[in-house]
PDB file of N, CA and C in Angstrom:
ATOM      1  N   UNK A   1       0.842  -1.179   0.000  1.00  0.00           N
ATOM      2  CA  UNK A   1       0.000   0.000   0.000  1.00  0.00           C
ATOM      3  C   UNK A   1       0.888   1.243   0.000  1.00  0.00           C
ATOM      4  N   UNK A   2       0.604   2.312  -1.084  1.00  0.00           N
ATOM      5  CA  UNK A   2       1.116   3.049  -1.006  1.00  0.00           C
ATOM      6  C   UNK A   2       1.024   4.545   0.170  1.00  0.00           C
ATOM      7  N   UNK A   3       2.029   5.098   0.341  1.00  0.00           N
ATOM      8  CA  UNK A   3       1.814   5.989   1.204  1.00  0.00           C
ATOM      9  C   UNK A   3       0.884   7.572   0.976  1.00  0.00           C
ATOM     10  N   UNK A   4      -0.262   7.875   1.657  1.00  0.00           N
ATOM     11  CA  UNK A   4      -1.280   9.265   0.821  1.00  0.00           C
ATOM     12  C   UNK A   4       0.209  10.068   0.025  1.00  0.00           C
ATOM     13  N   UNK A   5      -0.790  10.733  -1.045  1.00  0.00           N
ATOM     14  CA  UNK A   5      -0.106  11.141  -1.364  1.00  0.00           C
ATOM     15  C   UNK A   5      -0.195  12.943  -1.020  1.00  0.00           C
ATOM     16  N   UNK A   6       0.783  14.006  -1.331  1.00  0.00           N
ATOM     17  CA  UNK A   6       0.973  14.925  -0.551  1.00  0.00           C
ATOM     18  C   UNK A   6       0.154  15.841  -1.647  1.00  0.00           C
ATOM     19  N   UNK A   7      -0.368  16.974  -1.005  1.00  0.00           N
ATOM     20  CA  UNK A   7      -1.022  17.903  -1.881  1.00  0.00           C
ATOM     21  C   UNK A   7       0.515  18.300  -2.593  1.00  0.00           C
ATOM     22  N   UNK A   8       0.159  18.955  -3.619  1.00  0.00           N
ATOM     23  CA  UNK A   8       1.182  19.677  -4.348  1.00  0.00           C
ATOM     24  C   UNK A   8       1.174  20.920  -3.964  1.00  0.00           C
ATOM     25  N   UNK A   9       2.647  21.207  -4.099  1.00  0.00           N
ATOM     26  CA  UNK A   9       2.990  22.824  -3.527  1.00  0.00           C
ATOM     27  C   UNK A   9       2.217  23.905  -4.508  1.00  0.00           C
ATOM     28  N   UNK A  10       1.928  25.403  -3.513  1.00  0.00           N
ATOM     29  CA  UNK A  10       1.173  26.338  -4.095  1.00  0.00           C
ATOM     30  C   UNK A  10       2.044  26.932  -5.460  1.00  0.00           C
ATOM     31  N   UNK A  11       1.967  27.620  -6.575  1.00  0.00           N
ATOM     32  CA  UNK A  11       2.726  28.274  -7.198  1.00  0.00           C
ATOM     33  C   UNK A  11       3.093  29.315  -6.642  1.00  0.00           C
ATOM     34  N   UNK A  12       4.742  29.163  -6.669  1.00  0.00           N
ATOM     35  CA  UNK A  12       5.620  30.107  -6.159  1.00  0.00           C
ATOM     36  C   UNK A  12       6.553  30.366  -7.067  1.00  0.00           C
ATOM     37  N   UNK A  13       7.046  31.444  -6.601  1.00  0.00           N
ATOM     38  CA  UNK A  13       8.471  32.485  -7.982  1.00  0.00           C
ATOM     39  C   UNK A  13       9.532  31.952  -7.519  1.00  0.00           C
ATOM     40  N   UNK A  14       9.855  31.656  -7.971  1.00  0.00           N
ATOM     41  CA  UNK A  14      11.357  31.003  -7.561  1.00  0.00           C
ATOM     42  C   UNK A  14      11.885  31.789  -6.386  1.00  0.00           C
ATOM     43  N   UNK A  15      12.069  33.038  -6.242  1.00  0.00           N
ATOM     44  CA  UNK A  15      12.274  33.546  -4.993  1.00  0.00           C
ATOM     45  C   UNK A  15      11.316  33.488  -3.606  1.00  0.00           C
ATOM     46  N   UNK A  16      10.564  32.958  -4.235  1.00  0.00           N
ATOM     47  CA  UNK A  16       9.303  32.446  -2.722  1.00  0.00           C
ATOM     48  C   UNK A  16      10.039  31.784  -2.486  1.00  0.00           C
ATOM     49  N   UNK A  17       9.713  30.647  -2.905  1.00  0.00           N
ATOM     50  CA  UNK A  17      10.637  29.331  -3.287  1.00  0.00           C
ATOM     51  C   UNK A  17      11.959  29.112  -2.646  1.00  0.00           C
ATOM     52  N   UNK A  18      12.641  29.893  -3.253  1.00  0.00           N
ATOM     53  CA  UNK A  18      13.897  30.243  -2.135  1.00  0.00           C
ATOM     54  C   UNK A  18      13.762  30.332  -0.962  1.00  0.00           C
ATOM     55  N   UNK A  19      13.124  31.373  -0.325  1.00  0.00           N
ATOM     56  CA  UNK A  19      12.674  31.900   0.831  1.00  0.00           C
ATOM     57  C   UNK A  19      12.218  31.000   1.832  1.00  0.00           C
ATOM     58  N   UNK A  20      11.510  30.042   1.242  1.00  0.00           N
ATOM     59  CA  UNK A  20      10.445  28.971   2.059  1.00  0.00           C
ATOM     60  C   UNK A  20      11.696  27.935   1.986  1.00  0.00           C
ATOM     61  N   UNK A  21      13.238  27.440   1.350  1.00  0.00           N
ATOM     62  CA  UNK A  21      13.612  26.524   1.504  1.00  0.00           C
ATOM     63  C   UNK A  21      15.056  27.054   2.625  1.00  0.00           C
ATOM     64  N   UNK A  22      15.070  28.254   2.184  1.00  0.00           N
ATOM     65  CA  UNK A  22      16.520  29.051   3.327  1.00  0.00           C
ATOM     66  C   UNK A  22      15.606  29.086   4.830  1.00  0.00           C
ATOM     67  N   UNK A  23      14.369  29.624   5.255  1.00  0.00           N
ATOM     68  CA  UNK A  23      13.890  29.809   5.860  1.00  0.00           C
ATOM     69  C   UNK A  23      13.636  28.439   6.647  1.00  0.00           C
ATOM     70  N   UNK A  24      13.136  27.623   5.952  1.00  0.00           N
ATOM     71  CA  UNK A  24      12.989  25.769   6.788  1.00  0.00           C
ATOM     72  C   UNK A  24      14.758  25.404   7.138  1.00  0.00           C
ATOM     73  N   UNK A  25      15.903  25.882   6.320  1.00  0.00           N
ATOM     74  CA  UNK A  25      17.018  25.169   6.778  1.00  0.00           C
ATOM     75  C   UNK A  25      17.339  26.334   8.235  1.00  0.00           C
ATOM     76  N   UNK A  26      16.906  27.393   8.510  1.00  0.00           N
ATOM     77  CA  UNK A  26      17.277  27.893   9.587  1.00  0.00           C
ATOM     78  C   UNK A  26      16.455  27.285  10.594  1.00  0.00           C
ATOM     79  N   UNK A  27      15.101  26.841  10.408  1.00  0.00           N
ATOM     80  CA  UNK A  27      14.580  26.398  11.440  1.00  0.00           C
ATOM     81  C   UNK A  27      14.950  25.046  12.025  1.00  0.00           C
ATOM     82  N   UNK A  28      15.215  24.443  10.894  1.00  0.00           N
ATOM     83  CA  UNK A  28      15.934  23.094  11.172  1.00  0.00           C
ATOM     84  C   UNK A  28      17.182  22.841  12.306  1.00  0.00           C
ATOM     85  N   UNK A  29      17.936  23.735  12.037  1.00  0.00           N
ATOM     86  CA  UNK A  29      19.063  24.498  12.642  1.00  0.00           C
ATOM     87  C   UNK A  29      18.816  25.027  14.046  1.00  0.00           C
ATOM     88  N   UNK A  30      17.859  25.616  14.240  1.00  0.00           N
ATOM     89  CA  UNK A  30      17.219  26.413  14.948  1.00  0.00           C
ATOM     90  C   UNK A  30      16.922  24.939  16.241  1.00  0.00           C
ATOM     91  N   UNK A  31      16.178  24.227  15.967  1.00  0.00           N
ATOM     92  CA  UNK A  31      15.201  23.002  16.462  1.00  0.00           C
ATOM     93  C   UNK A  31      16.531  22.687  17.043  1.00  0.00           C
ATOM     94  N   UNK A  32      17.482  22.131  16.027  1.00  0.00           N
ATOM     95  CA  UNK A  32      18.790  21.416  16.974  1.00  0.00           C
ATOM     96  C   UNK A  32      19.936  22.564  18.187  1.00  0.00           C
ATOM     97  N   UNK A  33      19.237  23.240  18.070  1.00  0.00           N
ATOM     98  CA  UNK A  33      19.936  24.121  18.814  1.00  0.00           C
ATOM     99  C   UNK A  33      19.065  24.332  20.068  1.00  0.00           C
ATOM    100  N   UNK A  34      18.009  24.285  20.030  1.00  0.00           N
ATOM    101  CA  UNK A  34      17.333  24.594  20.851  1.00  0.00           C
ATOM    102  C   UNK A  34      17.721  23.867  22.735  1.00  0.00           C
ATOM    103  N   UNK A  35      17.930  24.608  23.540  1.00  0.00           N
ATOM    104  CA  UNK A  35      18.419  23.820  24.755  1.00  0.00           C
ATOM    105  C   UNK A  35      17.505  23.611  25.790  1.00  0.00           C
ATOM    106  N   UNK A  36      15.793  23.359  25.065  1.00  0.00           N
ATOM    107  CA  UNK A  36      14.929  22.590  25.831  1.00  0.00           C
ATOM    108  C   UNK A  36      14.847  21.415  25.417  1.00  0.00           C
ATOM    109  N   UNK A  37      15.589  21.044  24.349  1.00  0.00           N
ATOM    110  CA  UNK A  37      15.202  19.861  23.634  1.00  0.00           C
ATOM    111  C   UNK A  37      16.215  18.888  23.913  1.00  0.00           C
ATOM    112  N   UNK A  38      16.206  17.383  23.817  1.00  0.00           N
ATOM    113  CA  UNK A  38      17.335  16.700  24.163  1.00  0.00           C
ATOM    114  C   UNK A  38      18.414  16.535  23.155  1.00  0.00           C
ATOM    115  N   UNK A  39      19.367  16.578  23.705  1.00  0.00           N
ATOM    116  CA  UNK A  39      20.786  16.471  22.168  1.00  0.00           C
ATOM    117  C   UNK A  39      21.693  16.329  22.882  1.00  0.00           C
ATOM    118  N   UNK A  40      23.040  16.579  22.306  1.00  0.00           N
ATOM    119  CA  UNK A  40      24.249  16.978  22.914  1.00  0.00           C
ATOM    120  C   UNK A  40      25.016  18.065  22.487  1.00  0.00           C
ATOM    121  N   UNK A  41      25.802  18.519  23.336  1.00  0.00           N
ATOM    122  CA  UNK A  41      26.218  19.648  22.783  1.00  0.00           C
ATOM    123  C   UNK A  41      26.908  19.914  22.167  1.00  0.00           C
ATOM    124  N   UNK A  42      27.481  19.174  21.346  1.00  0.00           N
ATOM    125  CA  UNK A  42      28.085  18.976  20.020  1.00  0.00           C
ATOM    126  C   UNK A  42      27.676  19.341  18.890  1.00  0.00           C
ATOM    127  N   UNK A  43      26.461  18.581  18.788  1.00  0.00           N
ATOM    128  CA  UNK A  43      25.486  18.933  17.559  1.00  0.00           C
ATOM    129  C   UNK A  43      24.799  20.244  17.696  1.00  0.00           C
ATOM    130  N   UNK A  44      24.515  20.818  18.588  1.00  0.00           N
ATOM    131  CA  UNK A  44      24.093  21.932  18.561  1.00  0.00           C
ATOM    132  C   UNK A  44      24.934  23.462  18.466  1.00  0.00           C
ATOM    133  N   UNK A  45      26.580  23.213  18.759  1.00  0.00           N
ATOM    134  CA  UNK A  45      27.723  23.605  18.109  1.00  0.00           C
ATOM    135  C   UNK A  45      27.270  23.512  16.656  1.00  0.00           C
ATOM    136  N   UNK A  46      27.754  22.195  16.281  1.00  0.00           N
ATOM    137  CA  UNK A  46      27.600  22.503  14.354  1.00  0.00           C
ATOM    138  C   UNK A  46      26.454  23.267  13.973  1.00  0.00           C
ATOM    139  N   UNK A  47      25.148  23.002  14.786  1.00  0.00           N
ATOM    140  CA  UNK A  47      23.694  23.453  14.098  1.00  0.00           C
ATOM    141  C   UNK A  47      24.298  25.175  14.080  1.00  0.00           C
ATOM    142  N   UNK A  48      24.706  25.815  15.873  1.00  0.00           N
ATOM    143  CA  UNK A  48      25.296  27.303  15.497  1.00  0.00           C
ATOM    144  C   UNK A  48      26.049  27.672  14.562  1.00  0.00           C
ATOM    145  N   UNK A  49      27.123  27.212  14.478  1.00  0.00           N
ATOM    146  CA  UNK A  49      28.288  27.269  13.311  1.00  0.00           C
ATOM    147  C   UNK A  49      27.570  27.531  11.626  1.00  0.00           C
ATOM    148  N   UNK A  50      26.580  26.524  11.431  1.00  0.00           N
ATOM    149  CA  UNK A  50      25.990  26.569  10.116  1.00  0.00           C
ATOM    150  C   UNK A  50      25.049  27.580  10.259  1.00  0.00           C
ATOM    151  N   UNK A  51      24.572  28.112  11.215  1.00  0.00           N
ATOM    152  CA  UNK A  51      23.465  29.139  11.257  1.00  0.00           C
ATOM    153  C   UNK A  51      23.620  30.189  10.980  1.00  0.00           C
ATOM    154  N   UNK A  52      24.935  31.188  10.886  1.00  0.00           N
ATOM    155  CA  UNK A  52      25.397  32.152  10.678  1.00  0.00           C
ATOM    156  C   UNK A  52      25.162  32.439   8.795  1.00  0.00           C
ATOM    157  N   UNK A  53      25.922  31.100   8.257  1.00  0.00           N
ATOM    158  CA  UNK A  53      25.744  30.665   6.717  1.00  0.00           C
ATOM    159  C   UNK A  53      24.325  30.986   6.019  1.00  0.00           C
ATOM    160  N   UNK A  54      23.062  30.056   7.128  1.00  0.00           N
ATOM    161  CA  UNK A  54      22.365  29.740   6.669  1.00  0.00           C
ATOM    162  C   UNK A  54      21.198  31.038   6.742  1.00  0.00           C
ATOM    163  N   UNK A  55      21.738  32.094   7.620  1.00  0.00           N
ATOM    164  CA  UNK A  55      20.674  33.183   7.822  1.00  0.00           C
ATOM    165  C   UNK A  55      21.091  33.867   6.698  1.00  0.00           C
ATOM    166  N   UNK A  56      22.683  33.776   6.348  1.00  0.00           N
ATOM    167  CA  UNK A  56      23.166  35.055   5.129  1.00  0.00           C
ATOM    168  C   UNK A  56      22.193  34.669   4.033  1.00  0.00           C
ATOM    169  N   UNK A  57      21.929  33.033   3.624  1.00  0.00           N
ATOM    170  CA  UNK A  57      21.190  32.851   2.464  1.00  0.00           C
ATOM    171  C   UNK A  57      19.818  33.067   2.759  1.00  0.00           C
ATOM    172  N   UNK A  58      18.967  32.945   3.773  1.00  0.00           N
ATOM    173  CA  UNK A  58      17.935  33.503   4.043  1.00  0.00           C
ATOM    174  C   UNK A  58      17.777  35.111   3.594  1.00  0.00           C
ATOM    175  N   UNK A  59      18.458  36.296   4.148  1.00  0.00           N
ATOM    176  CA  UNK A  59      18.695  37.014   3.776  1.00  0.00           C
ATOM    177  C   UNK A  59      18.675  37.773   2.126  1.00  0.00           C
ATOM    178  N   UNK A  60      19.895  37.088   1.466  1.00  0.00           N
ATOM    179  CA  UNK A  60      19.858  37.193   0.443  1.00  0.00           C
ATOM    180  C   UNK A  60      18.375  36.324  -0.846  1.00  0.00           C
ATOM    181  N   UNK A  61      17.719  35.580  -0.023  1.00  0.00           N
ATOM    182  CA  UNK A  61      16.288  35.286  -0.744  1.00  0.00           C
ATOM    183  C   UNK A  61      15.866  36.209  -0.863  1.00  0.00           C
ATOM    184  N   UNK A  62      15.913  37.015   0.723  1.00  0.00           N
ATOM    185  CA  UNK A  62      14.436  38.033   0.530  1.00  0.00           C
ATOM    186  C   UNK A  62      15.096  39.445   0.130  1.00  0.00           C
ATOM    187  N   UNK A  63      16.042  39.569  -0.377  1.00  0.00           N
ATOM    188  CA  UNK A  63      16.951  40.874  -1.183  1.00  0.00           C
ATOM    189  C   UNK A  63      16.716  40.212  -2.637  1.00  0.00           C
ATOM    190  N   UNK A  64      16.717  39.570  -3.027  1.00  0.00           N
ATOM    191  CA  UNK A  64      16.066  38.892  -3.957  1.00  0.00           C
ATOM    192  C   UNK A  64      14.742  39.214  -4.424  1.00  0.00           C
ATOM    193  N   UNK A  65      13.952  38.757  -3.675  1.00  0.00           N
ATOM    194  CA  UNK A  65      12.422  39.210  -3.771  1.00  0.00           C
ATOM    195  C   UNK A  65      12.305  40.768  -3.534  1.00  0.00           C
ATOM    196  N   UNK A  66      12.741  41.449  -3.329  1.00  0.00           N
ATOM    197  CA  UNK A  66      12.795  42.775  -2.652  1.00  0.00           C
ATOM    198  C   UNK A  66      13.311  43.414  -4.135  1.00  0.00           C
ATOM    199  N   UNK A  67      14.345  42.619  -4.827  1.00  0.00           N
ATOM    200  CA  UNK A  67      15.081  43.244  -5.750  1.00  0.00           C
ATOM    201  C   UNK A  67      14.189  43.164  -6.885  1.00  0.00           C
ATOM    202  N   UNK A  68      13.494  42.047  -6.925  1.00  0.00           N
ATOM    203  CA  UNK A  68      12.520  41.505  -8.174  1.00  0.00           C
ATOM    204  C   UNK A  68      10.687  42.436  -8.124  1.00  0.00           C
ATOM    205  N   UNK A  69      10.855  42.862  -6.978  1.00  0.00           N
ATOM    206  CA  UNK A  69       9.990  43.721  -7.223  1.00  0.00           C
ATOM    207  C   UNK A  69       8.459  42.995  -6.271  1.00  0.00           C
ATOM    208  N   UNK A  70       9.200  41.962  -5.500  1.00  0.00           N
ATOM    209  CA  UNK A  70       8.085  41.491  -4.364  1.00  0.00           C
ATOM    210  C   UNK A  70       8.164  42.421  -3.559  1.00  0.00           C
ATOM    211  N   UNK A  71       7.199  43.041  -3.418  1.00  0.00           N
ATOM    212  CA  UNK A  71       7.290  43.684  -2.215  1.00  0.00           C
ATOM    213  C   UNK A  71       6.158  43.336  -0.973  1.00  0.00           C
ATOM    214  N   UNK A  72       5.255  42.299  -1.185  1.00  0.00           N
ATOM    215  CA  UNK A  72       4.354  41.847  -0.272  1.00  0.00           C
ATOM    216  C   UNK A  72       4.572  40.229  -0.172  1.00  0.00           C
ATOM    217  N   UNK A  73       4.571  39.818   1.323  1.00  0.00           N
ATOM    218  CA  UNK A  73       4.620  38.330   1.647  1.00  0.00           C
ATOM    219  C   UNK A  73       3.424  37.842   1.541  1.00  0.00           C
ATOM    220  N   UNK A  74       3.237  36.879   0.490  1.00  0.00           N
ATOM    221  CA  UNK A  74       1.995  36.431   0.531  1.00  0.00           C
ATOM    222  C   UNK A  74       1.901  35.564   1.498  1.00  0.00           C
ATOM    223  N   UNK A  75       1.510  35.976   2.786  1.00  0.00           N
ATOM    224  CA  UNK A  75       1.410  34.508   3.610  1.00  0.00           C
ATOM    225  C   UNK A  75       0.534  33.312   3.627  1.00  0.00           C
ATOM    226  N   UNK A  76      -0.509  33.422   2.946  1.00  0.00           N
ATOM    227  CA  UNK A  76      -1.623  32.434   2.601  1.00  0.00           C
ATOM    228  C   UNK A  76      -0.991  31.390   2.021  1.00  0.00           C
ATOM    229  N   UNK A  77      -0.319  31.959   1.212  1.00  0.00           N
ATOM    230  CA  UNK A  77      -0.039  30.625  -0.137  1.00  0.00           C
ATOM    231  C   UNK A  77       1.517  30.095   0.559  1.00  0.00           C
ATOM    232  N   UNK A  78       2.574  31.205   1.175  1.00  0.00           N
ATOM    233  CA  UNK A  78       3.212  30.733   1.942  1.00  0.00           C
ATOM    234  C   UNK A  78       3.230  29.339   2.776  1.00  0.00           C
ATOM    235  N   UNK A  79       2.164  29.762   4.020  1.00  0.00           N
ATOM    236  CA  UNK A  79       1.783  28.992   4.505  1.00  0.00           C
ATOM    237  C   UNK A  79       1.729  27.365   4.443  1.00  0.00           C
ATOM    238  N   UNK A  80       0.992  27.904   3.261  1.00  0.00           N
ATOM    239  CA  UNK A  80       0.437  26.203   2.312  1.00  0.00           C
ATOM    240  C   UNK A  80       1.649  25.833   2.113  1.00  0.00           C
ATOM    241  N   UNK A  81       2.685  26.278   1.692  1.00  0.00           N
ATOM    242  CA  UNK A  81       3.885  25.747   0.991  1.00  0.00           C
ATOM    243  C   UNK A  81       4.789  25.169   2.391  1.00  0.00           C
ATOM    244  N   UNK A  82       5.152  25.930   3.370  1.00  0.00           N
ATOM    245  CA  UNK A  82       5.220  25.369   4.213  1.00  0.00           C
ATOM    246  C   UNK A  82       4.781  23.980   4.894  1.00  0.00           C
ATOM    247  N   UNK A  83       3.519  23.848   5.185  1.00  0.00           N
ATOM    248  CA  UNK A  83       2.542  22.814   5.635  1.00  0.00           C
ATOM    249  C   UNK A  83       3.472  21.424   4.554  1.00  0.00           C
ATOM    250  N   UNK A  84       3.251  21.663   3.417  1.00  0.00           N
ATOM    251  CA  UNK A  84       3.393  20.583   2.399  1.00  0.00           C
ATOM    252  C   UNK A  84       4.661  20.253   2.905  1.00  0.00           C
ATOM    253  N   UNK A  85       6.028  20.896   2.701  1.00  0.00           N
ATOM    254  CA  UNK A  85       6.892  20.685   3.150  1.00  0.00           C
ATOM    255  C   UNK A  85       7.107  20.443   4.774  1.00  0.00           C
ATOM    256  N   UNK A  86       6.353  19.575   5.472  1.00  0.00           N
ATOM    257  CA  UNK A  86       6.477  19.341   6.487  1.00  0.00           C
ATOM    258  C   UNK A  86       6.851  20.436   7.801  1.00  0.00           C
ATOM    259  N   UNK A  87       6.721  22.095   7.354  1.00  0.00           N
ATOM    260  CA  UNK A  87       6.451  22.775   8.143  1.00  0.00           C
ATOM    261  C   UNK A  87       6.441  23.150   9.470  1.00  0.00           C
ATOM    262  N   UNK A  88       4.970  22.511   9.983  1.00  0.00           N
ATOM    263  CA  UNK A  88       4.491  22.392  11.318  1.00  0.00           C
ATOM    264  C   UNK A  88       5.262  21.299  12.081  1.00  0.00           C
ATOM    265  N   UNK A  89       5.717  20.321  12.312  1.00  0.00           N
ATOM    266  CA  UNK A  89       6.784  19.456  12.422  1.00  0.00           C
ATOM    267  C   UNK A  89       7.939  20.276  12.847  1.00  0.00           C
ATOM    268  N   UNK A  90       8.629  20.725  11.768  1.00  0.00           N
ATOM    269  CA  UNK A  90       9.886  21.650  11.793  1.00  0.00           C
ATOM    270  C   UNK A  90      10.032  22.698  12.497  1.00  0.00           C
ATOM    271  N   UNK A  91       8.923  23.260  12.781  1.00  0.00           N
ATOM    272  CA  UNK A  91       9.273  24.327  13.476  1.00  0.00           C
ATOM    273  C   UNK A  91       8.531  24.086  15.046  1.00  0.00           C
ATOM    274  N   UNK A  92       8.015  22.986  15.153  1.00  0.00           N
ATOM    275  CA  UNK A  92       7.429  22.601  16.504  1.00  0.00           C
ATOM    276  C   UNK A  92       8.876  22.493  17.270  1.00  0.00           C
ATOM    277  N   UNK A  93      10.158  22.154  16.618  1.00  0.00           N
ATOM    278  CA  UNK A  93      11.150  21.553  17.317  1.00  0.00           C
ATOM    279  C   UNK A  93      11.952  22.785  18.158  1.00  0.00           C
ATOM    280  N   UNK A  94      11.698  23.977  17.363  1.00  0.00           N
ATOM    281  CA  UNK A  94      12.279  25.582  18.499  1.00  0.00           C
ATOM    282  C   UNK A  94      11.013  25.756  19.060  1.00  0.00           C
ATOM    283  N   UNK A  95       9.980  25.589  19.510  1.00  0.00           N
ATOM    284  CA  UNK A  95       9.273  26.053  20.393  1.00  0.00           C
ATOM    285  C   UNK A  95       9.793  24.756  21.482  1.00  0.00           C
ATOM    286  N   UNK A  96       9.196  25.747  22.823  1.00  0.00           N
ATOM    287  CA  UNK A  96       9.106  24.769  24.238  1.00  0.00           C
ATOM    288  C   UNK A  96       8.535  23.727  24.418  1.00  0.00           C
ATOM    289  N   UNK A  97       9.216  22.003  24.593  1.00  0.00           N
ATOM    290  CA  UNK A  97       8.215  21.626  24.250  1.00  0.00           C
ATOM    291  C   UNK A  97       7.117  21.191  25.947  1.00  0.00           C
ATOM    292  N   UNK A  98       6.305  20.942  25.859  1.00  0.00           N
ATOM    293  CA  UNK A  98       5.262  20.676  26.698  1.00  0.00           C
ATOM    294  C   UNK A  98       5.715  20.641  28.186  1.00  0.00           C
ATOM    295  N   UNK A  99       5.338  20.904  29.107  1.00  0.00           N
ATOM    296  CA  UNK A  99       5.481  20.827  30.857  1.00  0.00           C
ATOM    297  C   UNK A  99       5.329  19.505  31.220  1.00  0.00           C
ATOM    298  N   UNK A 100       5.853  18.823  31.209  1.00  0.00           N
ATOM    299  CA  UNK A 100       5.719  16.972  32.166  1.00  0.00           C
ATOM    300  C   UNK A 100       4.777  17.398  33.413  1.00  0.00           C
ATOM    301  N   UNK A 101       3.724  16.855  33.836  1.00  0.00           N
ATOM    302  CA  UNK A 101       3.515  16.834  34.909  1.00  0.00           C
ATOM    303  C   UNK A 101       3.950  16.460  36.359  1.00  0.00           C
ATOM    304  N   UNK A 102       5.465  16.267  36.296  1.00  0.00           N
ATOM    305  CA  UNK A 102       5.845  16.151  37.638  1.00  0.00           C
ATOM    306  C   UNK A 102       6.338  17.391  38.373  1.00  0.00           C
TER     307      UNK A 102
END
């Protein structure tokens, strides 16, 4: 049995596009860094180290879009593009996660 299959991503400009894939690798980054979460501190060294990299290309997306003449974030369709790309997941990992009841 095959696995559902995923809606297809919203149409985006290649600099959305960009934006939504620099933007998920900082959060990614972000998640392993995070020091509510369990890891070691090793990996969350490299996750900092690459984060510096990975904000410049974030950055330069949205100088990009800025340059091309976006000047509004569509967040609706954003959104969606996010979600598809596993999103909500990804960025659950920098928030706090839940209070244990003890």
């Amino acid at each position: 049995m095959l696995p559902p299959e995923l809606p297809p991503l919203p149409a985006l400009t290649r600099a959305e596009a960009e934006l939504i894939d620099r933007y998920l690798d900082v959060v990614d980054l972000l998640g392993r860094i995070n020091p509510a979460r369990p890891g070691d501190t090793y990996g969350a060294l490299r996750a900092a180290q690459a984060l510096a990299g990975k904000a410049v290309a974030l950055r330069a997306a949205l100088e990009l879009m800025h340059k091309r003449g976006e000047s509004e974030v569509h967040a609706p369709t954003l959104a969606r593009a996010l979600r598809v790309l596993d999103g909500e997941r990804r960025t659950a990992r920098v928030t706090l996660p839940p209070q244990s009841g003890s």
